[in-house]
Protein backbone atom coordinates (compact mmCIF):
# COMPACT_ATOMS: atom_id res chain seq x y z
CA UNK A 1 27.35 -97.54 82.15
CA UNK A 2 27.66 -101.50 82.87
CA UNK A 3 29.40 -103.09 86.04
CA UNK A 4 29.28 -105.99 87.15
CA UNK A 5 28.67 -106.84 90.70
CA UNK A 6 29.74 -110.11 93.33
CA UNK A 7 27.91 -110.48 96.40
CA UNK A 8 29.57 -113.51 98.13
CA UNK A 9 29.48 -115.06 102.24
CA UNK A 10 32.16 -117.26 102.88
CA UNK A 11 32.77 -120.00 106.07
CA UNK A 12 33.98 -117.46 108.82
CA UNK A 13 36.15 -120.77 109.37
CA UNK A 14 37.73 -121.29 106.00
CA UNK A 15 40.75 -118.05 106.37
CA UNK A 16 42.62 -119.14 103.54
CA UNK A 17 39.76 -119.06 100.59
CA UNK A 18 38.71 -115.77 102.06
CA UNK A 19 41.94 -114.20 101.70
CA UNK A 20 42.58 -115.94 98.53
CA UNK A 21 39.20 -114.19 97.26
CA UNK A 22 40.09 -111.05 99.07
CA UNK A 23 43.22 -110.83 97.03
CA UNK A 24 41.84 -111.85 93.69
CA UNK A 25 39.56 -109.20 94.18
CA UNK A 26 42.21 -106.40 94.95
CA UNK A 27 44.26 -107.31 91.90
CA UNK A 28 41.28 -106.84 89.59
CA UNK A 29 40.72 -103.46 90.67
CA UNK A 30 37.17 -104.02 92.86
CA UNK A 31 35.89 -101.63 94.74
CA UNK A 32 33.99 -102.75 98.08
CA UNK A 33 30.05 -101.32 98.55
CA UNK A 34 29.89 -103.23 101.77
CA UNK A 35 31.09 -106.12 103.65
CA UNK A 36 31.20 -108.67 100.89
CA UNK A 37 30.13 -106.87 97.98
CA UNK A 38 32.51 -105.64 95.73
CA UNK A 39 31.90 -103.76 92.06
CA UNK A 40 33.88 -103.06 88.63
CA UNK A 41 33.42 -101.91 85.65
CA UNK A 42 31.94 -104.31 83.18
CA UNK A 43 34.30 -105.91 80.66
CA UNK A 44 35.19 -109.53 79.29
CA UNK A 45 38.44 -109.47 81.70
CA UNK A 46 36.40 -108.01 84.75
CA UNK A 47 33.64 -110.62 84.66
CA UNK A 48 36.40 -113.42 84.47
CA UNK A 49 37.57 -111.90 87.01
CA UNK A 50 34.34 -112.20 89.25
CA UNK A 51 33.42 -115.22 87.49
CA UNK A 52 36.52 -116.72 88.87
CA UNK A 53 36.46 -115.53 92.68
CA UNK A 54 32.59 -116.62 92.71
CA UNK A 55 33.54 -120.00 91.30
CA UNK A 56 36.46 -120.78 93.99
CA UNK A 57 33.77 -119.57 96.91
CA UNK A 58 31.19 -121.64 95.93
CA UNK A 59 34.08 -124.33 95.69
CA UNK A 60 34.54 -124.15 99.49
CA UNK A 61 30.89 -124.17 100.95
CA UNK A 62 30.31 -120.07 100.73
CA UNK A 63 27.72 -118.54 98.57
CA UNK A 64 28.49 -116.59 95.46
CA UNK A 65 26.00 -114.16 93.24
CA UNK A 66 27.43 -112.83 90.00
CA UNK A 67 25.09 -109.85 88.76
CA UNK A 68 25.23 -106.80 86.00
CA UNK A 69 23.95 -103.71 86.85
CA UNK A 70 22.93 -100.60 84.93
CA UNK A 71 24.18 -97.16 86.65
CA UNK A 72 21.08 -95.21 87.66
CA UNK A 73 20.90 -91.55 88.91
CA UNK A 74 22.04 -90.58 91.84
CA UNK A 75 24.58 -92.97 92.46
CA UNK A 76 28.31 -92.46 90.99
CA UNK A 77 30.77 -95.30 91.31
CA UNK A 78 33.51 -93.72 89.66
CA UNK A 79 35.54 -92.17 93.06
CA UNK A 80 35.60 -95.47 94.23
CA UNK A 81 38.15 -96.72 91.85
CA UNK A 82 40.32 -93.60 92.35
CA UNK A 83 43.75 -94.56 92.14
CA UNK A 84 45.89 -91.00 93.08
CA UNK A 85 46.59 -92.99 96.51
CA UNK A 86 48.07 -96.02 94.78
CA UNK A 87 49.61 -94.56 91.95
CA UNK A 88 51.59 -91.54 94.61
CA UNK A 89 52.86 -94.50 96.87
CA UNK A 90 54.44 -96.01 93.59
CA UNK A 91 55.58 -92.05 92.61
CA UNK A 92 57.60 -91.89 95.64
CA UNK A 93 59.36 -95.23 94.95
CA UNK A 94 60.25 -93.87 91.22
CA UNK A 95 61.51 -90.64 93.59
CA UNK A 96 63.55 -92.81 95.25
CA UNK A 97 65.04 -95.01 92.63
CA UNK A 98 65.99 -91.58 91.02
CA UNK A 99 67.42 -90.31 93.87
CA UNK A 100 69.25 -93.43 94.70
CA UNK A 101 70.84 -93.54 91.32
CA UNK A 102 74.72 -93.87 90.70
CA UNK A 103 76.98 -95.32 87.78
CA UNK A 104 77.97 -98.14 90.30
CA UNK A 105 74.71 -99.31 90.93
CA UNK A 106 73.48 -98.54 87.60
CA UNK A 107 72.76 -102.40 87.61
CA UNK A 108 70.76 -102.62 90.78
CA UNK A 109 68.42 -99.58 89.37
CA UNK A 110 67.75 -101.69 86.10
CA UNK A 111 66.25 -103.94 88.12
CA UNK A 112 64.19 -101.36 90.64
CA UNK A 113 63.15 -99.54 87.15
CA UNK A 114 61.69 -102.66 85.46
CA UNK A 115 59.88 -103.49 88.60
CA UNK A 116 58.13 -100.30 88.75
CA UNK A 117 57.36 -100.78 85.42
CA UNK A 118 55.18 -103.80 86.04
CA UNK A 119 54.04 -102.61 88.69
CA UNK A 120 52.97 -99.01 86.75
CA UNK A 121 50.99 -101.90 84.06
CA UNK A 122 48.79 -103.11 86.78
CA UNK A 123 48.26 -100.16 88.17
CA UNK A 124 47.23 -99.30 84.77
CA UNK A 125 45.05 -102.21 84.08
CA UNK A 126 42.74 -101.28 86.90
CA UNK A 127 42.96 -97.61 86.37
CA UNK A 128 39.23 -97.79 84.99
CA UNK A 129 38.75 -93.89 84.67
CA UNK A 130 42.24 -93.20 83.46
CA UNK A 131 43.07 -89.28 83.53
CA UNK A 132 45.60 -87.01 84.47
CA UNK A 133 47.09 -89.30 87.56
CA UNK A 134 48.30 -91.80 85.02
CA UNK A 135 49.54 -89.56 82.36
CA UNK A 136 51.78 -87.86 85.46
CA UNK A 137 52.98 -91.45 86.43
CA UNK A 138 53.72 -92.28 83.04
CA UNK A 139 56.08 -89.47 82.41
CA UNK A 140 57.81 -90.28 85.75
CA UNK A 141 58.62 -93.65 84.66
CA UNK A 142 60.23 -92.66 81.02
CA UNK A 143 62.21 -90.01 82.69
CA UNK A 144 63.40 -92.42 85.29
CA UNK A 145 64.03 -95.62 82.91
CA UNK A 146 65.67 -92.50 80.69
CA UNK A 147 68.36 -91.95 83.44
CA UNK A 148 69.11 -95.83 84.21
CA UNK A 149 70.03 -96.05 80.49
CA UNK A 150 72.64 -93.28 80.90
CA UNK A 151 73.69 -94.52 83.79
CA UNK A 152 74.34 -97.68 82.76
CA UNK A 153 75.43 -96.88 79.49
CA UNK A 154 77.01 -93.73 79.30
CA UNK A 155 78.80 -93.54 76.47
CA UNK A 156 75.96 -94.46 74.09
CA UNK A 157 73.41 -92.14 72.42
CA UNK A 158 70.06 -91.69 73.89
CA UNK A 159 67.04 -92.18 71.76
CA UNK A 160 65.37 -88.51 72.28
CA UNK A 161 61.70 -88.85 73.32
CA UNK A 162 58.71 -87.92 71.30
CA UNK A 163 58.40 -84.59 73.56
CA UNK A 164 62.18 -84.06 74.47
CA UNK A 165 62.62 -80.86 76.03
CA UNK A 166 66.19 -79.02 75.22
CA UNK A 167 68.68 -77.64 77.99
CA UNK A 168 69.47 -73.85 77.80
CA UNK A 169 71.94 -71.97 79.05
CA UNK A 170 70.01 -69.36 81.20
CA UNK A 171 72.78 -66.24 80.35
CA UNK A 172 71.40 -66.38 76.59
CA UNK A 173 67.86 -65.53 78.33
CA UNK A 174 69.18 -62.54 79.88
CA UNK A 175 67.26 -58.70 79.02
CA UNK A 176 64.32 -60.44 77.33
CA UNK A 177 60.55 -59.83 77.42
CA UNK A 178 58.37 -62.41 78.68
CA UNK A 179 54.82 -62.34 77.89
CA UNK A 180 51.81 -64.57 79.49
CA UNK A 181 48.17 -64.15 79.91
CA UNK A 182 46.62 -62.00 82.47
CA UNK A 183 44.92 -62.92 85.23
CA UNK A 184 47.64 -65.96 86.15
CA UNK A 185 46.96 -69.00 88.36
CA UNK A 186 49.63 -71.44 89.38
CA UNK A 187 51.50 -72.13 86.86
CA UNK A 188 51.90 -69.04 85.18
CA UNK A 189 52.79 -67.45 88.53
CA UNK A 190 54.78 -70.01 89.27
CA UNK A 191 56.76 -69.49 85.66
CA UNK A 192 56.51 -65.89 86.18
CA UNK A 193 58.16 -65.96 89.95
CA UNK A 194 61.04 -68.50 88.20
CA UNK A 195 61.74 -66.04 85.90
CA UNK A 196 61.91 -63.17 87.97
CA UNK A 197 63.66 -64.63 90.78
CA UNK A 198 65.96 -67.50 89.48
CA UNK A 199 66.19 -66.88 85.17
CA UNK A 200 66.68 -62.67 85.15
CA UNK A 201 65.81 -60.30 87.95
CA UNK A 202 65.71 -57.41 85.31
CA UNK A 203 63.26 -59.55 82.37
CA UNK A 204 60.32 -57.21 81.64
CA UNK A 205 57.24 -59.70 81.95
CA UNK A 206 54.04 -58.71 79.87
CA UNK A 207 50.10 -59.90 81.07
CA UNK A 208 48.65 -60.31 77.51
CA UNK A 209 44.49 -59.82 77.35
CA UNK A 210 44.94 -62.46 74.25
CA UNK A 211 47.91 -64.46 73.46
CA UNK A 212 47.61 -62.72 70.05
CA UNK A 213 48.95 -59.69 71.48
CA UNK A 214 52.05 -61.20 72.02
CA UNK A 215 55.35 -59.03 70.58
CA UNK A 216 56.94 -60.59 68.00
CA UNK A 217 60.45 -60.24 70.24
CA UNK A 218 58.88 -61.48 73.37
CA UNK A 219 59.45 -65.04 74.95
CA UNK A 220 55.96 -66.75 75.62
CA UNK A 221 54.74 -68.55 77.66
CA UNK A 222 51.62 -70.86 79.01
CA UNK A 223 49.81 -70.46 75.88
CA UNK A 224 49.22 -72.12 72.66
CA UNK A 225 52.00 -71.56 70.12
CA UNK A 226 54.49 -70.05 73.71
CA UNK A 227 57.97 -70.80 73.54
CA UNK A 228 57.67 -72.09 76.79
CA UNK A 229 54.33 -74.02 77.44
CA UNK A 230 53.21 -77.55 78.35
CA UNK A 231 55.06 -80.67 76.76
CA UNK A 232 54.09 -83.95 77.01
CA UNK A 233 52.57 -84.91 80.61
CA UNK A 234 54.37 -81.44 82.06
CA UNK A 235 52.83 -77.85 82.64
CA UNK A 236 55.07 -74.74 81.71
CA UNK A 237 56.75 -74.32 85.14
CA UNK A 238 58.19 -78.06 84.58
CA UNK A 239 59.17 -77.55 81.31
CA UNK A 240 60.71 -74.38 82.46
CA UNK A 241 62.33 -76.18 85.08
CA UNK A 242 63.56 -79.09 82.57
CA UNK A 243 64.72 -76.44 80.19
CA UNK A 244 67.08 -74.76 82.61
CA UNK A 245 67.99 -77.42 84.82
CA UNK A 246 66.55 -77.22 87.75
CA UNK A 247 66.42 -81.68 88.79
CA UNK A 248 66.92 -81.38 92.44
CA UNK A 249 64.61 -83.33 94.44
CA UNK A 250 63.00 -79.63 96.55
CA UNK A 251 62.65 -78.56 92.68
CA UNK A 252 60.94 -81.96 91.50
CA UNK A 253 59.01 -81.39 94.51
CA UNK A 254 57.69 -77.46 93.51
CA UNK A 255 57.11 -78.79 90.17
CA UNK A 256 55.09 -81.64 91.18
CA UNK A 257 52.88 -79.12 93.37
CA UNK A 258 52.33 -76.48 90.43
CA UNK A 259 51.57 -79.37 88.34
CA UNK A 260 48.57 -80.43 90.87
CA UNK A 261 47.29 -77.13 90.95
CA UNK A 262 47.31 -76.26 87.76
CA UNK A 263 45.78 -80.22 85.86
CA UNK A 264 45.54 -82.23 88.61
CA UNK A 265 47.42 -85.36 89.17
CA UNK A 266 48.62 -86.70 92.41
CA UNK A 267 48.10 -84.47 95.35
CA UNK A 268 50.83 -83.45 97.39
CA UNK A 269 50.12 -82.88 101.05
CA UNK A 270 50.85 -79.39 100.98
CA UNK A 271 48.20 -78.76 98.07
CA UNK A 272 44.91 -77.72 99.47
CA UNK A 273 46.55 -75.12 101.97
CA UNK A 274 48.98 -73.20 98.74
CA UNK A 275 45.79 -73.67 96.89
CA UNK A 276 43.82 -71.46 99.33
CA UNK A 277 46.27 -69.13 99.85
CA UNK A 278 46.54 -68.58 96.29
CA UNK A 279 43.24 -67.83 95.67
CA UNK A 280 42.83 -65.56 98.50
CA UNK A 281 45.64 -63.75 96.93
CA UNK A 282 43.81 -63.93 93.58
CA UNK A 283 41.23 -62.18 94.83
CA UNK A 284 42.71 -59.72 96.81
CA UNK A 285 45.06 -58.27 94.00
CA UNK A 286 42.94 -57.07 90.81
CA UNK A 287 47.03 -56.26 89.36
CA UNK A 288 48.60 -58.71 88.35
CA UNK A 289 52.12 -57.62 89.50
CA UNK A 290 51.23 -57.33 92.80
CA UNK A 291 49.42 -60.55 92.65
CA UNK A 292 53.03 -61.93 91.57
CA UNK A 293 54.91 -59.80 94.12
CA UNK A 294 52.47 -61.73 96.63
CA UNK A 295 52.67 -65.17 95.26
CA UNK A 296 56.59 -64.55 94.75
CA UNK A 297 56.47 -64.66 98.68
CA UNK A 298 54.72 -68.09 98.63
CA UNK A 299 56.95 -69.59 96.92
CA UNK A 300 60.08 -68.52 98.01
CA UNK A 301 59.23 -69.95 101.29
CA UNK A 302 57.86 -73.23 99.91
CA UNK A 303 61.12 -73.99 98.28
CA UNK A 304 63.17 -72.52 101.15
CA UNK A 305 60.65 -75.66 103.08
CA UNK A 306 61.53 -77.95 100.50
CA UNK A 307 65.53 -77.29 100.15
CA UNK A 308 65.57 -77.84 104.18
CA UNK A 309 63.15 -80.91 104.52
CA UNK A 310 66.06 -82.52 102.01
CA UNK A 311 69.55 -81.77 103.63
CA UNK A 312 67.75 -83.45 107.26
């Protein structure tokens, strides 16, 4: 792969071109190797970008070298332009425009919604190794600008997304099989505890060897083909959770952590400890319903820790 590099030394005296470089540099997504060396990506936009900042330096008496450099074994740039921090700072403002939502101020969240949008297109632009991070962010943001239409508009139609995902009413699910593959991780025990716990406490769930052994009569999911699996940016347990709805912020919250653990994304703070309790549990259970009666226990309290953390 190609990047191009900027080694620069500016006046220690001259504050405002070294900020003024300092910022250019931050907007076009460099990373920093060291004290005035900074590296992206190569690309006509990237090496105006460089081209640019080394231009103004050597403008105002500092020194400026504008390379392009081949990746070579062992290095690998690519963490350094990780942007999970970034991108969950701006999550928690499209939490809180959500959350701060209300027909009279439907007008007030237009304006919060389109300025998370431009700031989501930046973020975007210098989102070099793009990957599951964005896609999560992205499905935030048309869910969110979703609700200020409503809001603002509530008597018109809504144009249904490309993956909309239909409300039920939970008492038709009632006395039904549910069927998943063996062996679950996160998300299927995550669907799996949902649907014991909070959908039917008498469903009769099925660990499947092959999603082909699926019963014709039995409800899916977390497969191919499932009646319940992932839609759009969203694993099953979300969809689950947007198919019954379950919206409150300690749900959003559940959802967002099953959705880390099971593709990735941005972490939530919590993740690493649930992750390692999970797999402790995974490997201390060889049956998978007591593996569920275990995890059921995990996250009963982590919603329980979520539903109080809100009403303080």
């Amino acid at each position: 792969m190609l990047w191009n590099l900027l080694i620069v030394s500016m006046p220690t005296e001259n504050t405002t071109a070294r900020m003024r470089a300092w910022r250019a540099l931050k907007a076009c997504g460099a990373a920093v190797l060291r004290d005035g060396v900074y590296l992206v990506p190569a690309s006509p936009s990237t090496q105006a970008s460089l081209a640019s900042v080394g231009e103004d330096v050597l403008a105002h008496g500092g020194l400026a070298y504008h390379l392009a450099l081949d990746s070579v074994a062992p290095y690998d740039f690519e963490p350094l332009f990780d942007r999970s921090t970034e991108f969950a700072a701006w999550m928690h403002d499209v939490q809180a425009c959500g959350a701060q939502l209300k027909p009279d101020n439907a007008a007030e969240s237009v304006k919060a919604a389109r300025k998370l949008r431009k700031t989501f297109t930046q973020l975007c632009a210098i989102d070099f190794f793009a990957g599951e991070v964005q896609k999560q962010a992205a499905q935030a943001l048309l869910e969110l600008e979703a609700k200020v239409h409503q809001a603002l508009s509530p008597n018109e139609p809504m144009a249904a997304p490309a993956q909309a995902i239909a409300r039920l009413d939970r008492a038709e699910y009632l006395g039904r099989t549910w069927a998943t593959r063996s062996r679950p991780w996160a998300d299927r025990l995550a669907c799996a505890w949902l649907i014991k716990r909070h959908i039917d406490a008498n469903a009769t769930l099925l660990w499947l060897s092959s999603p082909e052994e699926c019963p014709t009569d039995a409800l899916g999911f977390d497969f191919d083909g499932a009646r319940f699996s992932h839609v759009g940016a969203k694993v099953s347990f979300e969809v689950l959770l947007a198919s019954f709805a379950w919206d409150s912020p300690a749900w959003q919250r559940l959802g967002a952590l099953v959705h880390y653990l099971d593709v990735g994304g941005i972490e939530p703070p919590e993740a690493a400890g649930i992750e390692r309790v999970l797999a402790g549990l995974c490997t201390a259970f060889a049956d998978d319903d007591q593996l569920l009666v275990a995890a059921s226990a995990v996250f009963d309290g982590l919603l329980a820790s979520f539903e109080k953390e809100v009403k303080v």
